[in-house]
Protein backbone atom coordinates (compact mmCIF):
# COMPACT_ATOMS: atom_id res chain seq x y z
CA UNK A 1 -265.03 -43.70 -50.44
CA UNK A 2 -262.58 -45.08 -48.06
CA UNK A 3 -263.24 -45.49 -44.98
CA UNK A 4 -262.02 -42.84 -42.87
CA UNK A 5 -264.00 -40.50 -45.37
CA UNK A 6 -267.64 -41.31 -43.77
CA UNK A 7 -269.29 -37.95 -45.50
CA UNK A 8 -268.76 -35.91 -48.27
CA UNK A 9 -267.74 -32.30 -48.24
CA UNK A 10 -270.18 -29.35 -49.07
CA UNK A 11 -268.30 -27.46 -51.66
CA UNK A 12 -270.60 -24.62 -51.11
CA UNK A 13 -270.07 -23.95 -47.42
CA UNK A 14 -266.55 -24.66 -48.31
CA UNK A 15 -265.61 -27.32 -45.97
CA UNK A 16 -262.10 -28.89 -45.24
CA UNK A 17 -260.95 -31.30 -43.28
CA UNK A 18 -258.69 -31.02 -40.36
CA UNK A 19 -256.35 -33.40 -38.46
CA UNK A 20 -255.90 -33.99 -35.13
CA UNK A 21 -252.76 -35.36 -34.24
CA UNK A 22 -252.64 -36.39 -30.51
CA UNK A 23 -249.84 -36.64 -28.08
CA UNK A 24 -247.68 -39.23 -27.22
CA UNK A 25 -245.08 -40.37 -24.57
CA UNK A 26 -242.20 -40.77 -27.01
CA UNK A 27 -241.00 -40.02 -30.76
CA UNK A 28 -241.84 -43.58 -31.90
CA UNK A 29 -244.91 -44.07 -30.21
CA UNK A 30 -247.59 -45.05 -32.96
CA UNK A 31 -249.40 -42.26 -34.80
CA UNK A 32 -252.82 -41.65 -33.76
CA UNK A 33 -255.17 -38.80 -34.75
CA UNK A 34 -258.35 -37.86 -35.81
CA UNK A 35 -260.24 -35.99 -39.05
CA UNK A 36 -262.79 -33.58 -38.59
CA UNK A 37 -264.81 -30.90 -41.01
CA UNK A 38 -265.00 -27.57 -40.14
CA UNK A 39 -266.09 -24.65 -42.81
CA UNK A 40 -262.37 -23.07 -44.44
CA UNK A 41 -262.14 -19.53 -42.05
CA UNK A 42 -259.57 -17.26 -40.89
CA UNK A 43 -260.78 -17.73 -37.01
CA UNK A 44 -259.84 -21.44 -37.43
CA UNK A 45 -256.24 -22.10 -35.72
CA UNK A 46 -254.49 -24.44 -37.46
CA UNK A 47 -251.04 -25.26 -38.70
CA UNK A 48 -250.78 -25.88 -42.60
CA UNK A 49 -247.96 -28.58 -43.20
CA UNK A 50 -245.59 -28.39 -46.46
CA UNK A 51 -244.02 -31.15 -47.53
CA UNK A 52 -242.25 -33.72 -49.82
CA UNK A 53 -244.96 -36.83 -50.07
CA UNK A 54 -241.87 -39.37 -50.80
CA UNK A 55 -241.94 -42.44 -52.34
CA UNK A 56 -246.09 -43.45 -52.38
CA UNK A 57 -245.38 -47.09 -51.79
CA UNK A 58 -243.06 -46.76 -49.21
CA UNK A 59 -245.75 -46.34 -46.46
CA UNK A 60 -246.34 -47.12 -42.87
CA UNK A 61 -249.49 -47.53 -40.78
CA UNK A 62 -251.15 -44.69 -38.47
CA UNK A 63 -254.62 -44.38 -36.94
CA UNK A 64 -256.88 -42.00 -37.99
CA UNK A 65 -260.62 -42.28 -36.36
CA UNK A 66 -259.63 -45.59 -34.85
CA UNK A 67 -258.73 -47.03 -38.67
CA UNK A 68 -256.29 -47.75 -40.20
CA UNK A 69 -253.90 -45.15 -42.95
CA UNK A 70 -250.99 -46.01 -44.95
CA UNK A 71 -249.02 -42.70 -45.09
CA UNK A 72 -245.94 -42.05 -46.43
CA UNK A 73 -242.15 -42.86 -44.17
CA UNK A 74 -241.46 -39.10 -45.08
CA UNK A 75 -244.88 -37.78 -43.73
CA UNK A 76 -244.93 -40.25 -40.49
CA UNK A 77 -241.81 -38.81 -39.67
CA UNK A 78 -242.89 -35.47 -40.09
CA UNK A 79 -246.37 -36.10 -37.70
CA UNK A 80 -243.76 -37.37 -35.33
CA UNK A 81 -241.65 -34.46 -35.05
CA UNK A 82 -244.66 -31.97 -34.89
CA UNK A 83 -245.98 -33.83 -32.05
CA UNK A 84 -242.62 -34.39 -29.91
CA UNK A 85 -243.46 -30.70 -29.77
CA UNK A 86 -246.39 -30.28 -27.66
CA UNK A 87 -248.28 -32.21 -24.68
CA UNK A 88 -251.32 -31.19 -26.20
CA UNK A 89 -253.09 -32.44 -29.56
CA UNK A 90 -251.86 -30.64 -32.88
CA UNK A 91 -255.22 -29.47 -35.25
CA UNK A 92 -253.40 -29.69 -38.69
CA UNK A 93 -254.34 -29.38 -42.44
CA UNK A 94 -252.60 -32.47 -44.09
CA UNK A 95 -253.38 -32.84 -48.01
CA UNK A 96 -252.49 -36.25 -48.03
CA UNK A 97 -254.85 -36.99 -45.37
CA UNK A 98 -257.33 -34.13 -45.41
CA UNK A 99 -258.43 -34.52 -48.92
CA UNK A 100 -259.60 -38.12 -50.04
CA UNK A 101 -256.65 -38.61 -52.58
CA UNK A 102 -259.03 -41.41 -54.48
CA UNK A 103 -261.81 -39.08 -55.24
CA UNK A 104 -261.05 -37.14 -58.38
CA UNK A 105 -264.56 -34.83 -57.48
CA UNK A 106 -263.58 -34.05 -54.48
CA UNK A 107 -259.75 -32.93 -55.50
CA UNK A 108 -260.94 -30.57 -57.91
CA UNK A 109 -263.16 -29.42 -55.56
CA UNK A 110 -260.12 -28.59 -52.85
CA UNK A 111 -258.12 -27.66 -54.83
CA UNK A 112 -259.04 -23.85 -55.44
CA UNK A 113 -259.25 -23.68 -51.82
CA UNK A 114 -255.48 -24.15 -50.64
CA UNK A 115 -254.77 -20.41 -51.68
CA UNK A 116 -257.09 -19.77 -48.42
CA UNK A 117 -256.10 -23.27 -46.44
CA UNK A 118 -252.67 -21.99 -46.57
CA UNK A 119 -252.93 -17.91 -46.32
CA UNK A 120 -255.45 -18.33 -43.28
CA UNK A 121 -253.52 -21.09 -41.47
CA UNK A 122 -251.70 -19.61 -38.46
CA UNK A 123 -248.54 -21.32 -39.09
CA UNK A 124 -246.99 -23.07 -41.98
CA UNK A 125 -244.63 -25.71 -41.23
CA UNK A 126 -242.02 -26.57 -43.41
CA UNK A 127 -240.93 -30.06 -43.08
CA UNK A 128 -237.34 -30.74 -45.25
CA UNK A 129 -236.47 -34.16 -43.16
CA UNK A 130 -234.49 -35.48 -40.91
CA UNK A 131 -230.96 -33.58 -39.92
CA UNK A 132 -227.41 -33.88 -40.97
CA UNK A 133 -224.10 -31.65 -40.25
CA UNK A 134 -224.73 -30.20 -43.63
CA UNK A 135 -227.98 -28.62 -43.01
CA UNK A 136 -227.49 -28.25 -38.98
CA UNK A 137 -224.29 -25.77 -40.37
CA UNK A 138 -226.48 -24.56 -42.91
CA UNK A 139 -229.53 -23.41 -41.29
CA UNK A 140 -227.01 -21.68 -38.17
CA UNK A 141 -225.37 -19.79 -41.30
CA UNK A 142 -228.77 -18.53 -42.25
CA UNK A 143 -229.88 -17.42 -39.28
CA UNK A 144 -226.49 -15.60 -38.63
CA UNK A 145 -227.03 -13.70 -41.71
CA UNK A 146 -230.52 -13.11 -40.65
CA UNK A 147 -229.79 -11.89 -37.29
CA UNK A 148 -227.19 -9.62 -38.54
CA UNK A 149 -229.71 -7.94 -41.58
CA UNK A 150 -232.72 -8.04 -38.36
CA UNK A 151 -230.98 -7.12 -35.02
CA UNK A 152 -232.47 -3.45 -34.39
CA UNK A 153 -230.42 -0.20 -33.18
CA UNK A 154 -230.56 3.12 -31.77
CA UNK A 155 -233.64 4.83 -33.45
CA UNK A 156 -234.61 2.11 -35.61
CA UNK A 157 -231.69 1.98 -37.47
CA UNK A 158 -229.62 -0.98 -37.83
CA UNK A 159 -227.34 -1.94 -35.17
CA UNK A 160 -224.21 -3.00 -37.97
CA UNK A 161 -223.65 -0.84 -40.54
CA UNK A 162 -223.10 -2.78 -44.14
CA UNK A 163 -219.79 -2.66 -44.07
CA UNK A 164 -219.53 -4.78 -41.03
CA UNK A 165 -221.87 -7.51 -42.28
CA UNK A 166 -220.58 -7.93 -45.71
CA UNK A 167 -217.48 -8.98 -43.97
CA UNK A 168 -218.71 -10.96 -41.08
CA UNK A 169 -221.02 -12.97 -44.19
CA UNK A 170 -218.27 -13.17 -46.40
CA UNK A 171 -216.37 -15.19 -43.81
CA UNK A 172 -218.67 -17.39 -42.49
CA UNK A 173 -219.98 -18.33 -45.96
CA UNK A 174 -217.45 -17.56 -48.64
CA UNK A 175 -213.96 -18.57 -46.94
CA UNK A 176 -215.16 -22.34 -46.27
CA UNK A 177 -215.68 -25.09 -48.50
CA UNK A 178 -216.96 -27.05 -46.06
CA UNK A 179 -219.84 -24.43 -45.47
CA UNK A 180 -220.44 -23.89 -49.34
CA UNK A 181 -220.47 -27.56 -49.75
CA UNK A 182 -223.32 -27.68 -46.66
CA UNK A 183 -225.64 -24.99 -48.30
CA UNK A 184 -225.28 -27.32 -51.79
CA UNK A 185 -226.70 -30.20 -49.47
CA UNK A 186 -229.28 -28.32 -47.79
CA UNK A 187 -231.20 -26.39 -51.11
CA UNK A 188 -230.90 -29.65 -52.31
CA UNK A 189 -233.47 -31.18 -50.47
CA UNK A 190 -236.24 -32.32 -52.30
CA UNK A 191 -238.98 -30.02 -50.96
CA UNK A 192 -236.99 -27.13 -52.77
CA UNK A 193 -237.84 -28.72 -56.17
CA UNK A 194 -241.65 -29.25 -55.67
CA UNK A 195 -244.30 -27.57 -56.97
CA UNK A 196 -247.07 -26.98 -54.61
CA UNK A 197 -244.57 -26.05 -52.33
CA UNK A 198 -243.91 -22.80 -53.76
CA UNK A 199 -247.00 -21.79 -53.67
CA UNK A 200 -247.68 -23.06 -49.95
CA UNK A 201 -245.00 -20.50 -49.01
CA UNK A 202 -246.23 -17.59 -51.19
CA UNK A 203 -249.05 -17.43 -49.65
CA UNK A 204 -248.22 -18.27 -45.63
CA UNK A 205 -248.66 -15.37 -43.35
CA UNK A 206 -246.48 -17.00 -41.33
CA UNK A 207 -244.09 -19.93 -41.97
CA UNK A 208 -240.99 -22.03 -40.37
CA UNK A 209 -238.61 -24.56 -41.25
CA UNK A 210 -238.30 -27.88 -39.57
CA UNK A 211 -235.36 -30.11 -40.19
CA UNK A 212 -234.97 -32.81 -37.75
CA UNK A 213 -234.83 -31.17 -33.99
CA UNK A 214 -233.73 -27.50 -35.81
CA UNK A 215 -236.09 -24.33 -36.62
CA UNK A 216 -236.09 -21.60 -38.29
CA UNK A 217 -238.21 -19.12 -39.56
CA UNK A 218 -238.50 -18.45 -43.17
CA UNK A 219 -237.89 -15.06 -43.20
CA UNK A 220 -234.62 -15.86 -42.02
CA UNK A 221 -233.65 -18.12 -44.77
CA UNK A 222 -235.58 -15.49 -47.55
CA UNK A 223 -233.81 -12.63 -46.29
CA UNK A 224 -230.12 -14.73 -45.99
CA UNK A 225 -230.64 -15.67 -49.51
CA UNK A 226 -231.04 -12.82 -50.63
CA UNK A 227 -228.12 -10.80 -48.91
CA UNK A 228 -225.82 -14.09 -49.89
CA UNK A 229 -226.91 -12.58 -53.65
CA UNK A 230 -226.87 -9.03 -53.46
CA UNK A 231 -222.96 -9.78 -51.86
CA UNK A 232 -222.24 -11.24 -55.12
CA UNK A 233 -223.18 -8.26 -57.37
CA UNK A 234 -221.87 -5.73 -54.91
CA UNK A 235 -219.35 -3.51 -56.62
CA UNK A 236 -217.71 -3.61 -52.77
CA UNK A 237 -217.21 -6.85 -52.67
CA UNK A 238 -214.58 -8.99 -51.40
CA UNK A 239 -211.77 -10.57 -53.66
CA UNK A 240 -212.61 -13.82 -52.23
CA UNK A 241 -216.93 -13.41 -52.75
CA UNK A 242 -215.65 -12.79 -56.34
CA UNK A 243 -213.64 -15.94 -56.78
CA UNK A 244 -216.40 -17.75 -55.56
CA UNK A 245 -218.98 -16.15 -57.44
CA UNK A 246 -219.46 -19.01 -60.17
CA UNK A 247 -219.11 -21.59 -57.44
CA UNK A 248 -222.04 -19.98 -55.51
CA UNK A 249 -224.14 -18.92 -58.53
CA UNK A 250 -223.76 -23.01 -59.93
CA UNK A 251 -225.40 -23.85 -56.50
CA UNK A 252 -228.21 -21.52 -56.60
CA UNK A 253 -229.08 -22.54 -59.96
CA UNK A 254 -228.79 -26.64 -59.73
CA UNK A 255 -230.54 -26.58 -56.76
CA UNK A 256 -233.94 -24.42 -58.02
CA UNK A 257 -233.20 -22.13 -55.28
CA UNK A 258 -232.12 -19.66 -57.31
CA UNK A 259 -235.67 -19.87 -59.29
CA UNK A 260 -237.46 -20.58 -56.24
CA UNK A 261 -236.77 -17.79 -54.47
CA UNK A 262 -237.21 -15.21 -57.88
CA UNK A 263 -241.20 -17.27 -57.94
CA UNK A 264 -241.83 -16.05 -54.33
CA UNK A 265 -240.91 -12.57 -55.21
CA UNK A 266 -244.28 -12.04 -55.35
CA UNK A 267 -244.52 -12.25 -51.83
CA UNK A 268 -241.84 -10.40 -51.59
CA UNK A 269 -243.41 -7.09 -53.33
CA UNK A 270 -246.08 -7.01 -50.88
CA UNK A 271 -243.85 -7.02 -47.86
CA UNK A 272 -241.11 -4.86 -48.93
CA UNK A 273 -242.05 -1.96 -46.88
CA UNK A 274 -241.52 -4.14 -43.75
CA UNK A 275 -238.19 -5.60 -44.73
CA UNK A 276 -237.38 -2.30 -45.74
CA UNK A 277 -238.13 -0.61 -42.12
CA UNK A 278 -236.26 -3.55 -40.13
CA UNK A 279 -233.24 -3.63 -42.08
CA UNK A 280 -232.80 0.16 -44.10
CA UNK A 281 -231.19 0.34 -46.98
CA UNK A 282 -227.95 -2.31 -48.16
CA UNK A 283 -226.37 -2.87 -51.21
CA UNK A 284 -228.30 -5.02 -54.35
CA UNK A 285 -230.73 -6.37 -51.39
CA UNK A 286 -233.73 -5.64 -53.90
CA UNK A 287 -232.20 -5.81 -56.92
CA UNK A 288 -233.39 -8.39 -59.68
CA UNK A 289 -232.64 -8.68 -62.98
CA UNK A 290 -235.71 -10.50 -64.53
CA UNK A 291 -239.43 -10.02 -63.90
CA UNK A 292 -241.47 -12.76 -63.66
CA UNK A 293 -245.04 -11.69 -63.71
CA UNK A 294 -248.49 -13.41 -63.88
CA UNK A 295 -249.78 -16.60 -64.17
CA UNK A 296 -248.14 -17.16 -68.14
CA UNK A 297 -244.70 -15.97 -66.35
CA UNK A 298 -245.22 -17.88 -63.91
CA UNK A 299 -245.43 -21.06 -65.66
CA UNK A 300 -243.13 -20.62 -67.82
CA UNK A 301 -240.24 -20.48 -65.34
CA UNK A 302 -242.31 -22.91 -63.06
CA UNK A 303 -242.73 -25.87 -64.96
CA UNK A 304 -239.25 -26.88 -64.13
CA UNK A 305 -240.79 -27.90 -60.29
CA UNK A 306 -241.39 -31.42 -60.12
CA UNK A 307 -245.00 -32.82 -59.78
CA UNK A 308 -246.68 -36.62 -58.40
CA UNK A 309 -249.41 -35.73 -60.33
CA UNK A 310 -248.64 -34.30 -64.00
CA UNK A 311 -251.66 -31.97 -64.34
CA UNK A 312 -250.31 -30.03 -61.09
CA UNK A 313 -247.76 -28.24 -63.41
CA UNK A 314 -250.98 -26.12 -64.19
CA UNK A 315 -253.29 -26.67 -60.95
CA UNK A 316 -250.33 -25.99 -58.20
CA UNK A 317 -250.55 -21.82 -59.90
CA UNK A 318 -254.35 -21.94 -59.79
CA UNK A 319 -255.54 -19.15 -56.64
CA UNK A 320 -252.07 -16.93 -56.67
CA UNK A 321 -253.21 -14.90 -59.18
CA UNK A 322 -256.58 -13.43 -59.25
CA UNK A 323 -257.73 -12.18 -62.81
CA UNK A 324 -261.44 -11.85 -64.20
CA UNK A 325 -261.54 -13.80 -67.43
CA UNK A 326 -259.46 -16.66 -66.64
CA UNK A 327 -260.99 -19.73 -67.18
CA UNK A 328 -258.86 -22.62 -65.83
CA UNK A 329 -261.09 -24.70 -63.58
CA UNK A 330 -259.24 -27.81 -61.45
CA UNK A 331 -260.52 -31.42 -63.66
CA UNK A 332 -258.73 -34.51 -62.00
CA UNK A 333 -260.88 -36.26 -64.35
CA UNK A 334 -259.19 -34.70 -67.50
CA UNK A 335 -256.46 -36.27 -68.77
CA UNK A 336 -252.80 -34.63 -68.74
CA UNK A 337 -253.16 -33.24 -72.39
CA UNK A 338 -256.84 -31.92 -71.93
CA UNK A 339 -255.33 -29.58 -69.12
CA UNK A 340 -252.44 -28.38 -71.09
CA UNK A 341 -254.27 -27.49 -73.95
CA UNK A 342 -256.86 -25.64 -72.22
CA UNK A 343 -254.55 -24.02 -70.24
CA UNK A 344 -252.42 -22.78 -72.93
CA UNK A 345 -255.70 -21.58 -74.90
CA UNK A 346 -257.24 -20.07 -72.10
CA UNK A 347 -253.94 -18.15 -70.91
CA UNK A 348 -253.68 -16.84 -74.74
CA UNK A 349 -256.94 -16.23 -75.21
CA UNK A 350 -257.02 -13.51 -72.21
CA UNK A 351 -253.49 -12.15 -72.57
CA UNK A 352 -253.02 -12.50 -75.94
CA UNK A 353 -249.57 -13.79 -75.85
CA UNK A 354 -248.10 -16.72 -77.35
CA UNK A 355 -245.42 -17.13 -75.19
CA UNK A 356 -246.15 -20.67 -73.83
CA UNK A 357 -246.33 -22.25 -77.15
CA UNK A 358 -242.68 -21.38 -77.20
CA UNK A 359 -242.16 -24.33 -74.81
CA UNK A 360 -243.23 -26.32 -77.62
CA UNK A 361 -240.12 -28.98 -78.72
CA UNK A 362 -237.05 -29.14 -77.47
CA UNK A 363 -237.72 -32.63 -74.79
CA UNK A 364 -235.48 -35.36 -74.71
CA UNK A 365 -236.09 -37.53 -77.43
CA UNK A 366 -235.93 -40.31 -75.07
CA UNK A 367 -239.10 -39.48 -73.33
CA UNK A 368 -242.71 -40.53 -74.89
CA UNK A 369 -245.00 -37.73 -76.27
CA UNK A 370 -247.87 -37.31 -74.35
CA UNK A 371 -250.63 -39.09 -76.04
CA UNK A 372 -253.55 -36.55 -77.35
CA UNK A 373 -251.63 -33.57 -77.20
CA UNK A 374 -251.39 -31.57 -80.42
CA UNK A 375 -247.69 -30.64 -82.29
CA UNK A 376 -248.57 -26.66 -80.78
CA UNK A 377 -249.06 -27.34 -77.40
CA UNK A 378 -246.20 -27.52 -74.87
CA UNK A 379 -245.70 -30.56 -72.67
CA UNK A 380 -244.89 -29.56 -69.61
CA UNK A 381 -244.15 -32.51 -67.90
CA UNK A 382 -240.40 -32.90 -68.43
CA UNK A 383 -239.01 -29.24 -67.24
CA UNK A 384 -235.72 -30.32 -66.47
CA UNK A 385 -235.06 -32.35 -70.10
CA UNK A 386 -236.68 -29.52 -71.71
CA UNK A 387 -234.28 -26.75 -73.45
CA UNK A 388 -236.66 -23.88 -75.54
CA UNK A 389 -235.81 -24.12 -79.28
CA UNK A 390 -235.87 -20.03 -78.78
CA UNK A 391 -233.81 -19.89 -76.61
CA UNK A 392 -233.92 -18.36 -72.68
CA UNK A 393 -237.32 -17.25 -73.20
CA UNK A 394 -237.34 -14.28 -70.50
CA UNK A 395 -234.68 -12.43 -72.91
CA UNK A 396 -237.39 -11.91 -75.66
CA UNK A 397 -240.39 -9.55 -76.05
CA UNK A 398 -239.73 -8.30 -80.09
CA UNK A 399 -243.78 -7.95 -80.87
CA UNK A 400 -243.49 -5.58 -77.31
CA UNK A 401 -247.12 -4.71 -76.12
CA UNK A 402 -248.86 -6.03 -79.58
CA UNK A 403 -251.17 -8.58 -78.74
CA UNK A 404 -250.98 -11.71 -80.91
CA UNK A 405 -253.70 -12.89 -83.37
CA UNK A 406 -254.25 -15.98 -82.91
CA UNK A 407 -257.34 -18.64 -82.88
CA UNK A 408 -258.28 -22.41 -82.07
CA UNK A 409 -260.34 -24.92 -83.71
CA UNK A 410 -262.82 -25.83 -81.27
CA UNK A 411 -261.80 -29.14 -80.12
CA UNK A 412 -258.41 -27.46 -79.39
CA UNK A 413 -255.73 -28.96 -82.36
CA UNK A 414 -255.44 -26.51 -84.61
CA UNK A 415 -253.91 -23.30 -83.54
CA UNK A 416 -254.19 -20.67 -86.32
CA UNK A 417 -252.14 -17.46 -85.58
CA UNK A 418 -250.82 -14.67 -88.02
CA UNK A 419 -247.30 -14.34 -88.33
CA UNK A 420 -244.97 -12.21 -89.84
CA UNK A 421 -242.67 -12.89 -92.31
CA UNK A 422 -238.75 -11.48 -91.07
CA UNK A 423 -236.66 -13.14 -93.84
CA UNK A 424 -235.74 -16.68 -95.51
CA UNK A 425 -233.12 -19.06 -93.98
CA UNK A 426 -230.96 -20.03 -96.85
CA UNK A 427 -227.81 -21.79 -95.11
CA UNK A 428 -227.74 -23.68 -91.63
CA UNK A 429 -224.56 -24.69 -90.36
CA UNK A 430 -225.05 -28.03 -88.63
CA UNK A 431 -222.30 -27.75 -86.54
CA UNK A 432 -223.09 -24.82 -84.78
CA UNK A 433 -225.96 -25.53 -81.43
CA UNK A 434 -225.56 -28.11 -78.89
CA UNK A 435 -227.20 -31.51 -78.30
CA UNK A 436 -228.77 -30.41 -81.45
CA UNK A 437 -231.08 -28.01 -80.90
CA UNK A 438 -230.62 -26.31 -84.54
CA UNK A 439 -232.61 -29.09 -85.57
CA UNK A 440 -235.90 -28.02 -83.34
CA UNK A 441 -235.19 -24.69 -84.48
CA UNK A 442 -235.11 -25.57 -87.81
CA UNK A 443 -238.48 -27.34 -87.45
CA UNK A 444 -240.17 -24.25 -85.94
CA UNK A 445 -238.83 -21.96 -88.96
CA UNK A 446 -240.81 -23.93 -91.65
């Protein structure tokens, strides 16, 4: 146990750790704080921080119960900027600090409870990094966006009718370059492609951005998102929205906002009714055109996030869903192939869809195979080499609501399912498919 860990956590009164951070005269001033254990409960007041971890050997000292930590440049500088804010010391829930990284027990223990560390903190802060002029100009265009959507009226309606805003929004975001160019930079911060983060934000009652000396809420940045998308399917819209409709849509989709924001929809469901009653109706504001829906969904579109730690591309969707029968239980001690298989198998096994052993194939032949993991099983540790051999997945549901027969050997290598037989493949023309990919399908069909 290292040494700021003096005692073990009870896993049955469901302790966490908290952090401390005290006060200091200026930004640099050293980092010193101290780690408690308290039992995980709403009446705790705490701030929850989300975050990039950075480079794990690029570290610097801090002091935590009068001993030394290395933590991360990315995370000092975050601790730094939390506590230029306040005279006073700053009770936080760190994971890098919170949860003895080197104990594989004790992660697998913690890790079922972040659903609750982050839903009952009473803040989640968002830390992106330190400030340029692209994201300074971004984060003022979101919360113009958002003020215009939020900013009440006479009787609860909104103060500017639709009309209005489409065409202030189109010109602040749509007539620029330069401002197109500084919403690339800012969804392109790493946080955006992590993911635990996701999740961290699902789940917040309450969240904010930090990004240097700048703030803003999230709800700002969810709801400009989302009115910066609905402009571009608006039958109304602008000549110049539609000539920089491709532009704007190759952003959203390089930078994983596009699929971030469509995985936190979730959250979105539940608080409709409330965006709904501040902002009445406007054009395409709720409109989506793919459901993503469960835990299977889930990872399937989520395995694209990036991950330290392999086995999170599982463990990181663990607690948003709630479903009796589901049998995936946090094992740092596994190995990376153990929790895929299982995963897969237990996912199938209670929804009776195949759907993830679709992600089989299609990698990058340049990266290894993952040692121990059978030819049915997906790997999903490479999302952004990986291309399905079917195909964009989401488009396909021919079997409908029938429920696939399917079984495993029981040390998980075989997978025996029935199939049925559509017709023989007689001529492939090798030409047609790029980078290949005939060839995985080809593979698949016999």
């Amino acid at each position: 146990m290292a040494p700021i860990y003096t005692t073990r956590l009870d896993n049955s009164r469901k302790d966490i750790r908290l952090l401390e951070l005290l006060p200091a005269n200026s930004l640099q001033d050293p980092i010193q704080c101290r780690l408690n254990t308290t039992q995980l409960s709403i009446e705790t007041e705490y701030i929850a921080l989300s975050y990039v971890w950075g480079d794990p050997t690029a570290t610097s000292p801090i002091t935590v119960n009068g001993l030394p930590f290395q933590a991360t440049y990315n995370l000092c500088a975050a601790l730094r900027r939390i506590r230029s804010k306040s005279n006073l010391p700053t009770t936080l829930w760190v994971d890098a600090i919170c949860i003895n990284q080197s104990d594989n027990d004790e992660k697998s223990a913690q890790v079922p409870l972040m659903r609750d560390i982050y839903h009952n903190a009473s803040l989640v802060t968002i830390w992106l990094g330190e400030s340029d002029k692209f994201t300074d100009e971004a984060m003022v265009l979101a919360r113009l966006t958002a003020y215009l959507l939020k900013c009440p009226g006479a009787k609860g309606k909104r103060r500017y009718p639709a009309d209005y805003i489409l065409s202030v929004v189109t010109s602040a975001v749509f007539k620029s370059d330069l401002r197109l160019l500084a919403l690339r930079k800012f969804f392109s911060r790493p946080w955006w492609s992590r993911v635990w983060v996701v999740r961290e934000v699902i789940v917040s009652r309450r969240a904010h951005i930090i990004c240097g000396t700048k703030e803003i809420p999230w709800n700002d940045i969810r709801l400009a998102l989302r009115c910066w998308m609905a402009l571009l399917s608006w039958p109304g819209g602008s000549k110049v929205v539609k000539e920089r409709k491709e532009e704007f849509e190759y952003m959203v989709y390089t930078t994983k906002v596009g699929l971030f924001m469509n995985l936190s929809y979730q959250r979105d469901q539940v608080d409709d009714h409330v965006v709904e009653n501040r902002i009445g109706s406007f054009p395409g504001l709720h409109n989506r055109n793919d459901e993503i829906t469960g835990l299977e969904g889930t990872i399937l579109a989520g395995h694209q996030f990036e991950s330290t730690d392999p086995r999170d591309k599982i463990y990181a969707w663990l607690g948003i869903y709630e479903r009796d029968g589901l049998t995936i239980v946090p094992d740092y001690n596994a190995s990376t192939a153990q929790v895929y298989v299982s995963a897969v198998k237990a996912i199938t096994e209670l929804t009776g869809s195949l759907s993830l052993v679709a992600l089989t194939g299609g990698l990058d032949h340049s990266q290894d195979p993952l040692p121990g993991l059978p030819s049915w099983a997906p790997d999903f540790r490479h999302g952004n080499q990986r291309k399905s051999s079917w195909g964009a997945l989401m488009c396909y549901n021919a079997s409908a609501s029938e429920m696939a027969r399917a079984a495993f050997s029981p040390d998980g290598k075989v997978l025996r399912a029935d199939t049925l037989l559509v017709d023989h493949i007689q001529l492939i023309d090798a030409d047609q498919g790029e980078n290949g990919g005939w060839k995985e399908g080809l593979k698949l069909c016999r």
